[in-house]
PDB file of N, CA and C in Angstrom:
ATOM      1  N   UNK A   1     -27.744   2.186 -43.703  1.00  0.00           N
ATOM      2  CA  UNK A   1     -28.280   2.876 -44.857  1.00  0.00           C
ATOM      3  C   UNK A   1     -29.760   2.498 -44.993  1.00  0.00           C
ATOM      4  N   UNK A   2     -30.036   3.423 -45.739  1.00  0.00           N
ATOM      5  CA  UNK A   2     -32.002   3.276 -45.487  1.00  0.00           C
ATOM      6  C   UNK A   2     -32.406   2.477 -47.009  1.00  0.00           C
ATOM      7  N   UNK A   3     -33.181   2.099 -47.353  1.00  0.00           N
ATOM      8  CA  UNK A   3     -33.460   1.175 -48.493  1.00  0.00           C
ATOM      9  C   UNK A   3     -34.073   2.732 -49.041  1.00  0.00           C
ATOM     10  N   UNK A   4     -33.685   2.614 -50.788  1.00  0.00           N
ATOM     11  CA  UNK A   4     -34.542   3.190 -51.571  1.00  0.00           C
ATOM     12  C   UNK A   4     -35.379   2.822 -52.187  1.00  0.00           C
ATOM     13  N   UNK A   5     -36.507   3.263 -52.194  1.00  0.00           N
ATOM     14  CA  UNK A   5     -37.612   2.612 -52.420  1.00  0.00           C
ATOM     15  C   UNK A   5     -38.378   3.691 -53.573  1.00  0.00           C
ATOM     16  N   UNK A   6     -38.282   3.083 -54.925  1.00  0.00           N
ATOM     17  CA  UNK A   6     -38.094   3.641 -55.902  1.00  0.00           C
ATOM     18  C   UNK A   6     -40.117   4.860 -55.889  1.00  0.00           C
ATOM     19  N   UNK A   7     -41.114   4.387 -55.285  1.00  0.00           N
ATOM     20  CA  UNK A   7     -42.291   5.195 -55.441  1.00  0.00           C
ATOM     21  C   UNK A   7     -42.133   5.996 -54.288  1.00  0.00           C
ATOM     22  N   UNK A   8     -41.249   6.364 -53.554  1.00  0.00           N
ATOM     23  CA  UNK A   8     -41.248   7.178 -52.512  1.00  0.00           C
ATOM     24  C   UNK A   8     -40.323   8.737 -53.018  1.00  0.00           C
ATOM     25  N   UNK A   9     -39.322   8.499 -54.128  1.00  0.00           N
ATOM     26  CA  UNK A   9     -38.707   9.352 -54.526  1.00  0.00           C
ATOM     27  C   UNK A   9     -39.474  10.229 -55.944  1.00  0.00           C
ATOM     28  N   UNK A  10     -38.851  11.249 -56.225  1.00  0.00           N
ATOM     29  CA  UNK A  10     -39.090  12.108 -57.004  1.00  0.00           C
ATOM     30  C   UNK A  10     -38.570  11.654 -57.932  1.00  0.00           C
ATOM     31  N   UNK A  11     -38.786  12.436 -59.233  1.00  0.00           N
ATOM     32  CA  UNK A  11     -37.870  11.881 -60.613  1.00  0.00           C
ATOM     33  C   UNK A  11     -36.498  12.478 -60.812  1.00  0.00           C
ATOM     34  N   UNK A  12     -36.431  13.889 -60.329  1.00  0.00           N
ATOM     35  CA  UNK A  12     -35.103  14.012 -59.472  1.00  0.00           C
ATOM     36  C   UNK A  12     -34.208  13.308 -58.755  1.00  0.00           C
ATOM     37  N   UNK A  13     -34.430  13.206 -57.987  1.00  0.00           N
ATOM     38  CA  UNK A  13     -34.400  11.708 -56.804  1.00  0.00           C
ATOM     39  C   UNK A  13     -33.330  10.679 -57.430  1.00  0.00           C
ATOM     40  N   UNK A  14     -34.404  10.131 -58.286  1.00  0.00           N
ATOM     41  CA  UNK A  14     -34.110   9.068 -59.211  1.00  0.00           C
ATOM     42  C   UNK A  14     -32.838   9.266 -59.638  1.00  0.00           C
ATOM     43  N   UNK A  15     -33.027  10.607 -60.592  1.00  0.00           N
ATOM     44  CA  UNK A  15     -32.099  10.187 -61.677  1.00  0.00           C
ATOM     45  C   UNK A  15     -30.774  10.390 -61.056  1.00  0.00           C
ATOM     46  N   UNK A  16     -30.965  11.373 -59.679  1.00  0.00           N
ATOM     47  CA  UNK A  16     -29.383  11.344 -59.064  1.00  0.00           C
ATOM     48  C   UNK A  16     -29.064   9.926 -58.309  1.00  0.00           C
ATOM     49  N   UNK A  17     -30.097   9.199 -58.230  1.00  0.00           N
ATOM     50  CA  UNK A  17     -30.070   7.691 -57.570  1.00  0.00           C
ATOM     51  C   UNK A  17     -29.504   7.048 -58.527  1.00  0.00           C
ATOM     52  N   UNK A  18     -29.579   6.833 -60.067  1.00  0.00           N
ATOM     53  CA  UNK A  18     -28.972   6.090 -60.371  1.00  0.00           C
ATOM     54  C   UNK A  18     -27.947   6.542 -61.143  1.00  0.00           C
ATOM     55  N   UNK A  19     -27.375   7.947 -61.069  1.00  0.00           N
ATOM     56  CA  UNK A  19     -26.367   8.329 -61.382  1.00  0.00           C
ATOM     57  C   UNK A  19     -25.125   7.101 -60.497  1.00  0.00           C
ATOM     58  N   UNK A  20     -25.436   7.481 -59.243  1.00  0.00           N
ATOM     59  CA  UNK A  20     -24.657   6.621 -58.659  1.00  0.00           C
ATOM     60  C   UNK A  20     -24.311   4.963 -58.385  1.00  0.00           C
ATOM     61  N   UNK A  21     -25.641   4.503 -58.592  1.00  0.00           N
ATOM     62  CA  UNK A  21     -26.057   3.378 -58.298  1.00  0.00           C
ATOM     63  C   UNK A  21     -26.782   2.755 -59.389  1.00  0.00           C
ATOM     64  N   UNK A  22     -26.563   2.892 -60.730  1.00  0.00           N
ATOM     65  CA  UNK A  22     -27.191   2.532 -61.907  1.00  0.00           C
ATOM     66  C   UNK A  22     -27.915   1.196 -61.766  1.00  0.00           C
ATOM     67  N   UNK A  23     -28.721   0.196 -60.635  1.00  0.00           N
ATOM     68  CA  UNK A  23     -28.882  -1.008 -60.745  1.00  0.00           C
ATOM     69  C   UNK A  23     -30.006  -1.400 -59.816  1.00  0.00           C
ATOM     70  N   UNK A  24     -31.155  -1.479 -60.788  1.00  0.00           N
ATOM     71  CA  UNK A  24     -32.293  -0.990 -59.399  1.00  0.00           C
ATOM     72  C   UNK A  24     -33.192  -3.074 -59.379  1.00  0.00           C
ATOM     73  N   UNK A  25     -33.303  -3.011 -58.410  1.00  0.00           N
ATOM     74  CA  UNK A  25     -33.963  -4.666 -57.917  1.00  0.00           C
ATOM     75  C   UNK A  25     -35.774  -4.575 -58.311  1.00  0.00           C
ATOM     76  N   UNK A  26     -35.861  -5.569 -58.774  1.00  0.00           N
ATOM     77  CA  UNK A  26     -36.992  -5.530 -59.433  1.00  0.00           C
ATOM     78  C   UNK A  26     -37.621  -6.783 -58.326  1.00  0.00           C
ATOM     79  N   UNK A  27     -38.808  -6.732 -57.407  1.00  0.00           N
ATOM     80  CA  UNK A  27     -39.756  -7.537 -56.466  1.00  0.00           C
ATOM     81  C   UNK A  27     -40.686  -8.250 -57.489  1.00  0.00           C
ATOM     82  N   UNK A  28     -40.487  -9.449 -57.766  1.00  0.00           N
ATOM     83  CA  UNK A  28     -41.332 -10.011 -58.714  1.00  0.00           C
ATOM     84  C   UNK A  28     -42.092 -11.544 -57.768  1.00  0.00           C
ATOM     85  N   UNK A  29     -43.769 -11.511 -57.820  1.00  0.00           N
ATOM     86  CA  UNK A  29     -43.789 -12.323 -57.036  1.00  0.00           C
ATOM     87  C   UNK A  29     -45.499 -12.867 -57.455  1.00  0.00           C
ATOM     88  N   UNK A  30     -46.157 -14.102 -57.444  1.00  0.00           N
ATOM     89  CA  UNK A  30     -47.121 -14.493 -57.983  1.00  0.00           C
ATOM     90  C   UNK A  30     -48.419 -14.421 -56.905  1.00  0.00           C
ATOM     91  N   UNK A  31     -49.180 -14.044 -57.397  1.00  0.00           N
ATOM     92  CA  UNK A  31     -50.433 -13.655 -56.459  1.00  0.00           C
ATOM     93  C   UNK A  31     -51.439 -14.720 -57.007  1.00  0.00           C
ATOM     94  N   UNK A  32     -51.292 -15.793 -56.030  1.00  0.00           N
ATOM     95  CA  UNK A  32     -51.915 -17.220 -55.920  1.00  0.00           C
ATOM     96  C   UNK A  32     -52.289 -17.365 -54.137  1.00  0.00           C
ATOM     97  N   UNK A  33     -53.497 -18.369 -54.352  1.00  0.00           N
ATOM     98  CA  UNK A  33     -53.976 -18.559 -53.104  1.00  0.00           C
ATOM     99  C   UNK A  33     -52.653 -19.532 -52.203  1.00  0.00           C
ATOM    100  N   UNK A  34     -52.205 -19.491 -51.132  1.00  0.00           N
ATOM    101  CA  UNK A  34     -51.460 -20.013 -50.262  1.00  0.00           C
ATOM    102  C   UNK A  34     -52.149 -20.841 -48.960  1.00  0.00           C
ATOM    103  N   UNK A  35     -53.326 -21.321 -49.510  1.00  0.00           N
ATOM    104  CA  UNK A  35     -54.121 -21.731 -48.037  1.00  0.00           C
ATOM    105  C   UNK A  35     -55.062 -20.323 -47.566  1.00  0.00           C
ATOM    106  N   UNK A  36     -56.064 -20.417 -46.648  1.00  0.00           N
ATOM    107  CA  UNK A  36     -57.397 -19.338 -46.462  1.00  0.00           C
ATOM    108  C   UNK A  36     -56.864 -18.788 -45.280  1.00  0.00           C
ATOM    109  N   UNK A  37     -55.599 -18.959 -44.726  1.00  0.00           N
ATOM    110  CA  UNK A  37     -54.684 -18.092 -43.781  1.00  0.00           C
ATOM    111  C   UNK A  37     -53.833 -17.478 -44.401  1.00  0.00           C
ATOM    112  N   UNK A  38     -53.836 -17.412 -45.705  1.00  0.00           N
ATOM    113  CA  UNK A  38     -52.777 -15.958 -45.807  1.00  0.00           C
ATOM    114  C   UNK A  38     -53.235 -15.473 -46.804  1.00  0.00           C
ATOM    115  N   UNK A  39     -52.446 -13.865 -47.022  1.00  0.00           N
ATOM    116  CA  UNK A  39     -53.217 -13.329 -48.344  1.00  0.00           C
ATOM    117  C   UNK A  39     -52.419 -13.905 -49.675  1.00  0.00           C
ATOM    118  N   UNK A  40     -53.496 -13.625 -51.052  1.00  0.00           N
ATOM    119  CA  UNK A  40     -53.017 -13.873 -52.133  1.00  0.00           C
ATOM    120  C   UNK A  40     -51.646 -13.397 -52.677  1.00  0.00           C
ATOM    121  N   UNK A  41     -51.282 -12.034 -52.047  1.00  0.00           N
ATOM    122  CA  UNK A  41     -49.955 -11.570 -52.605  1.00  0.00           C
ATOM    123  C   UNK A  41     -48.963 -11.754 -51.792  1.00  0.00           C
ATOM    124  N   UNK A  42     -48.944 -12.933 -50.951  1.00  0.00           N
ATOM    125  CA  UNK A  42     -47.489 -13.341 -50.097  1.00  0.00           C
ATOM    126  C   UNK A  42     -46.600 -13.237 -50.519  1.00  0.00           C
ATOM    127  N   UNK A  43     -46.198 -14.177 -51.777  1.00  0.00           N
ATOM    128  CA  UNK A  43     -45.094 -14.081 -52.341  1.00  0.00           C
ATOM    129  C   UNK A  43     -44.548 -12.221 -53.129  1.00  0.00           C
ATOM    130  N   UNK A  44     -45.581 -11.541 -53.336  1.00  0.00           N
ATOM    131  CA  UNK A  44     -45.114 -10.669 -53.737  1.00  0.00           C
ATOM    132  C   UNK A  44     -44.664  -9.250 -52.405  1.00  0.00           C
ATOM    133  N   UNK A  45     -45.162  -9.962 -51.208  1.00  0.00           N
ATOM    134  CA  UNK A  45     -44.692  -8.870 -49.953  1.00  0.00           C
ATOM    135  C   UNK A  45     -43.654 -10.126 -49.624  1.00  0.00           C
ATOM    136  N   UNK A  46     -42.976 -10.970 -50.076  1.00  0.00           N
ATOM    137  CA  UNK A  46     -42.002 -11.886 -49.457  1.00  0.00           C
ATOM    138  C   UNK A  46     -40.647 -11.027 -50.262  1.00  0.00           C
ATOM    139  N   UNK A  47     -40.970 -10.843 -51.814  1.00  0.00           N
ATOM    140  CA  UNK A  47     -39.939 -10.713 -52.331  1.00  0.00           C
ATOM    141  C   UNK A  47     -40.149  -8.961 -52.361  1.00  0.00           C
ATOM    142  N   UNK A  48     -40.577  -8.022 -51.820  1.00  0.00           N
ATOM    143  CA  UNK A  48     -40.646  -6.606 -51.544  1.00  0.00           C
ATOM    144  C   UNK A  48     -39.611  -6.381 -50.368  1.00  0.00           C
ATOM    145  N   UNK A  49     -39.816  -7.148 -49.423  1.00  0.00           N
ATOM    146  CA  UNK A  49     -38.881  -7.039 -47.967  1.00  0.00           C
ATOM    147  C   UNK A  49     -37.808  -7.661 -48.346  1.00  0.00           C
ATOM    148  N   UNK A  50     -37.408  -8.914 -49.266  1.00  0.00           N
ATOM    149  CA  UNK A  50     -36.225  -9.144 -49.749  1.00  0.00           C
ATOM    150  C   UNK A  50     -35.608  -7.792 -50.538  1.00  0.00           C
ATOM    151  N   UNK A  51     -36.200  -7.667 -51.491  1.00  0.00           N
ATOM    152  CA  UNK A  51     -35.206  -6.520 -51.981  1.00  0.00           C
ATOM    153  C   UNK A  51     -34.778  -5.221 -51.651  1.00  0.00           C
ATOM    154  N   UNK A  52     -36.098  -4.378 -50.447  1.00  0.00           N
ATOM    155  CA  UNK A  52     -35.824  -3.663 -49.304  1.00  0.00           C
ATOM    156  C   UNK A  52     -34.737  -3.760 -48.724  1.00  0.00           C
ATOM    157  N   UNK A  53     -34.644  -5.284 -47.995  1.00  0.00           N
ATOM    158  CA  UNK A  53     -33.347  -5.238 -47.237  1.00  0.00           C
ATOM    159  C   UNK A  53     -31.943  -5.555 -47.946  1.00  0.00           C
ATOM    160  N   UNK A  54     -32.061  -5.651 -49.631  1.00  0.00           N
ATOM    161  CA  UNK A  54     -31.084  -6.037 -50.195  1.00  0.00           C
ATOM    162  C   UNK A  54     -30.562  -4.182 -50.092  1.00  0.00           C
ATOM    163  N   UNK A  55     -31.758  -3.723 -50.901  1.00  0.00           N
ATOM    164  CA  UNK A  55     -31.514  -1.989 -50.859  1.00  0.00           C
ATOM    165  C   UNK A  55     -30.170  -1.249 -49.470  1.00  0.00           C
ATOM    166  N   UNK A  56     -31.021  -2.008 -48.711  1.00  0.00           N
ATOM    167  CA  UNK A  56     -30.285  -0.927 -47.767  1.00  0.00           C
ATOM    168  C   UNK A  56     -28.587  -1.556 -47.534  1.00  0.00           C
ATOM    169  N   UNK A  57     -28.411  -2.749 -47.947  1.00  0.00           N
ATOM    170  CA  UNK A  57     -27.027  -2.972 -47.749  1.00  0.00           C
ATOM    171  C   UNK A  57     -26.221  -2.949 -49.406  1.00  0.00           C
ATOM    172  N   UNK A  58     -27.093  -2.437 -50.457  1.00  0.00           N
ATOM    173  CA  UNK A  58     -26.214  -2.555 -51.690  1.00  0.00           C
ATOM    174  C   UNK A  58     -26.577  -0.771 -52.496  1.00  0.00           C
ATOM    175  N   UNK A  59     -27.284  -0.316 -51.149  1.00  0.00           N
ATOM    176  CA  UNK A  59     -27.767   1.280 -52.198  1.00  0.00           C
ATOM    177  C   UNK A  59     -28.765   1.554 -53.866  1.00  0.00           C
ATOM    178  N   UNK A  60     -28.964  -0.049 -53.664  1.00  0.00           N
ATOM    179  CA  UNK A  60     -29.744   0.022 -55.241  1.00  0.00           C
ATOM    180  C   UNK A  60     -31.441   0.510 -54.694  1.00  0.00           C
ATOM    181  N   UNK A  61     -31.731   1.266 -56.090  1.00  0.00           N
ATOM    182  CA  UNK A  61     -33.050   1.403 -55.600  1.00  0.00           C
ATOM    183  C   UNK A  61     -33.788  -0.005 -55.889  1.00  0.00           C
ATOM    184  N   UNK A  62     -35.187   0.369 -55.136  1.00  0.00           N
ATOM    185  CA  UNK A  62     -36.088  -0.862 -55.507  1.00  0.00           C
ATOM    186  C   UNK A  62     -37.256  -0.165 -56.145  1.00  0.00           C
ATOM    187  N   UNK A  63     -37.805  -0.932 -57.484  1.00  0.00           N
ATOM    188  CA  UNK A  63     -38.599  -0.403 -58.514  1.00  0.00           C
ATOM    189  C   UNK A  63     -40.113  -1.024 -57.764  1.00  0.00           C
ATOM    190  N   UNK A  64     -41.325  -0.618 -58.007  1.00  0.00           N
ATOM    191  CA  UNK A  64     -42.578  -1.107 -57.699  1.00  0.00           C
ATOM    192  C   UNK A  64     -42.690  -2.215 -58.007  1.00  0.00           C
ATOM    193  N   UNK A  65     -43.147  -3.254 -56.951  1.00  0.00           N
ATOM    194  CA  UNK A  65     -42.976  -4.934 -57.462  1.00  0.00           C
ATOM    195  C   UNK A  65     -44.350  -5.133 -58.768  1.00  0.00           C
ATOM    196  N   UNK A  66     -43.594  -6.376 -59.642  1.00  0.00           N
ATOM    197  CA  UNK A  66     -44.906  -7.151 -60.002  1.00  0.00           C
ATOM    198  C   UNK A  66     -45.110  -7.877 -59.705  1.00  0.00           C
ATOM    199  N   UNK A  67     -46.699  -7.927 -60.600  1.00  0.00           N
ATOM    200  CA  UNK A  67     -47.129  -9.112 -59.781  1.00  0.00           C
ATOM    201  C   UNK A  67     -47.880 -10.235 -61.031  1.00  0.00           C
ATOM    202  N   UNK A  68     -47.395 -11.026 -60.946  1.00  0.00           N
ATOM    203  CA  UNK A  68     -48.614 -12.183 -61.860  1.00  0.00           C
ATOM    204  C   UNK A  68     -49.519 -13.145 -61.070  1.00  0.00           C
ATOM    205  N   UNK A  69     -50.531 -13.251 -62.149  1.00  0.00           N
ATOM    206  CA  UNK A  69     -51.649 -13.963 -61.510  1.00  0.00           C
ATOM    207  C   UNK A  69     -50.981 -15.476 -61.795  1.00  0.00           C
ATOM    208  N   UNK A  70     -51.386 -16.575 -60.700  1.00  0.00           N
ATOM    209  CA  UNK A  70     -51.084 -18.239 -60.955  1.00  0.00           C
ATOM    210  C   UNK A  70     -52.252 -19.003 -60.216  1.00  0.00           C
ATOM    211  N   UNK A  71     -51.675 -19.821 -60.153  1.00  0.00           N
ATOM    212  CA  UNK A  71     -52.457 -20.669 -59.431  1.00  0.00           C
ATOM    213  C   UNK A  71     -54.054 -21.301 -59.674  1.00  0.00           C
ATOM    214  N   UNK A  72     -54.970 -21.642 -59.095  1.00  0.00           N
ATOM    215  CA  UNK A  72     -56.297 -21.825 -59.593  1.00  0.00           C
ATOM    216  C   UNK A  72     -57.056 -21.872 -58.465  1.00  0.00           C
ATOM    217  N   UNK A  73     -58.114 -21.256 -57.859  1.00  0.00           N
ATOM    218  CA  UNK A  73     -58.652 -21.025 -56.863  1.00  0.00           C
ATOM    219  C   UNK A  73     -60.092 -21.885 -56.870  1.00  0.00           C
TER     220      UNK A  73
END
């Protein structure tokens, strides 16, 4: 099954998406420096591909991640 990925669909889409599947994964992840080898939003493309691949084995959609600012640069 293919992950739904909630900004790729229509509002149509949607609402027959969660007719079925009423339970959509929310990517929540902090955009802090990790060292000058990686980017600031790691954690928030760490927990995007987590819930992607949760998507495709549970049919839930996935909503546009957030993101909060942390850390101190």
């Amino acid at each position: 099954m293919s992950a739904k990925l909630w900004l790729k669909l229509t509002v149509e889409e949607i609402a027959r998406e969660l007719e079925q599947t009423p339970t959509a994964l929310l990517p929540l992840g902090v955009t802090e420096q990790h060292g000058y080898h990686l980017p600031l939003a790691v954690d928030v493309y760490n927990t995007e591909m987590i819930c992607t691949r949760a998507s495709e084995q549970t049919g839930c959609l996935v909503i546009p991640p957030l993101q909060t600012v942390g850390g101190s640069f």
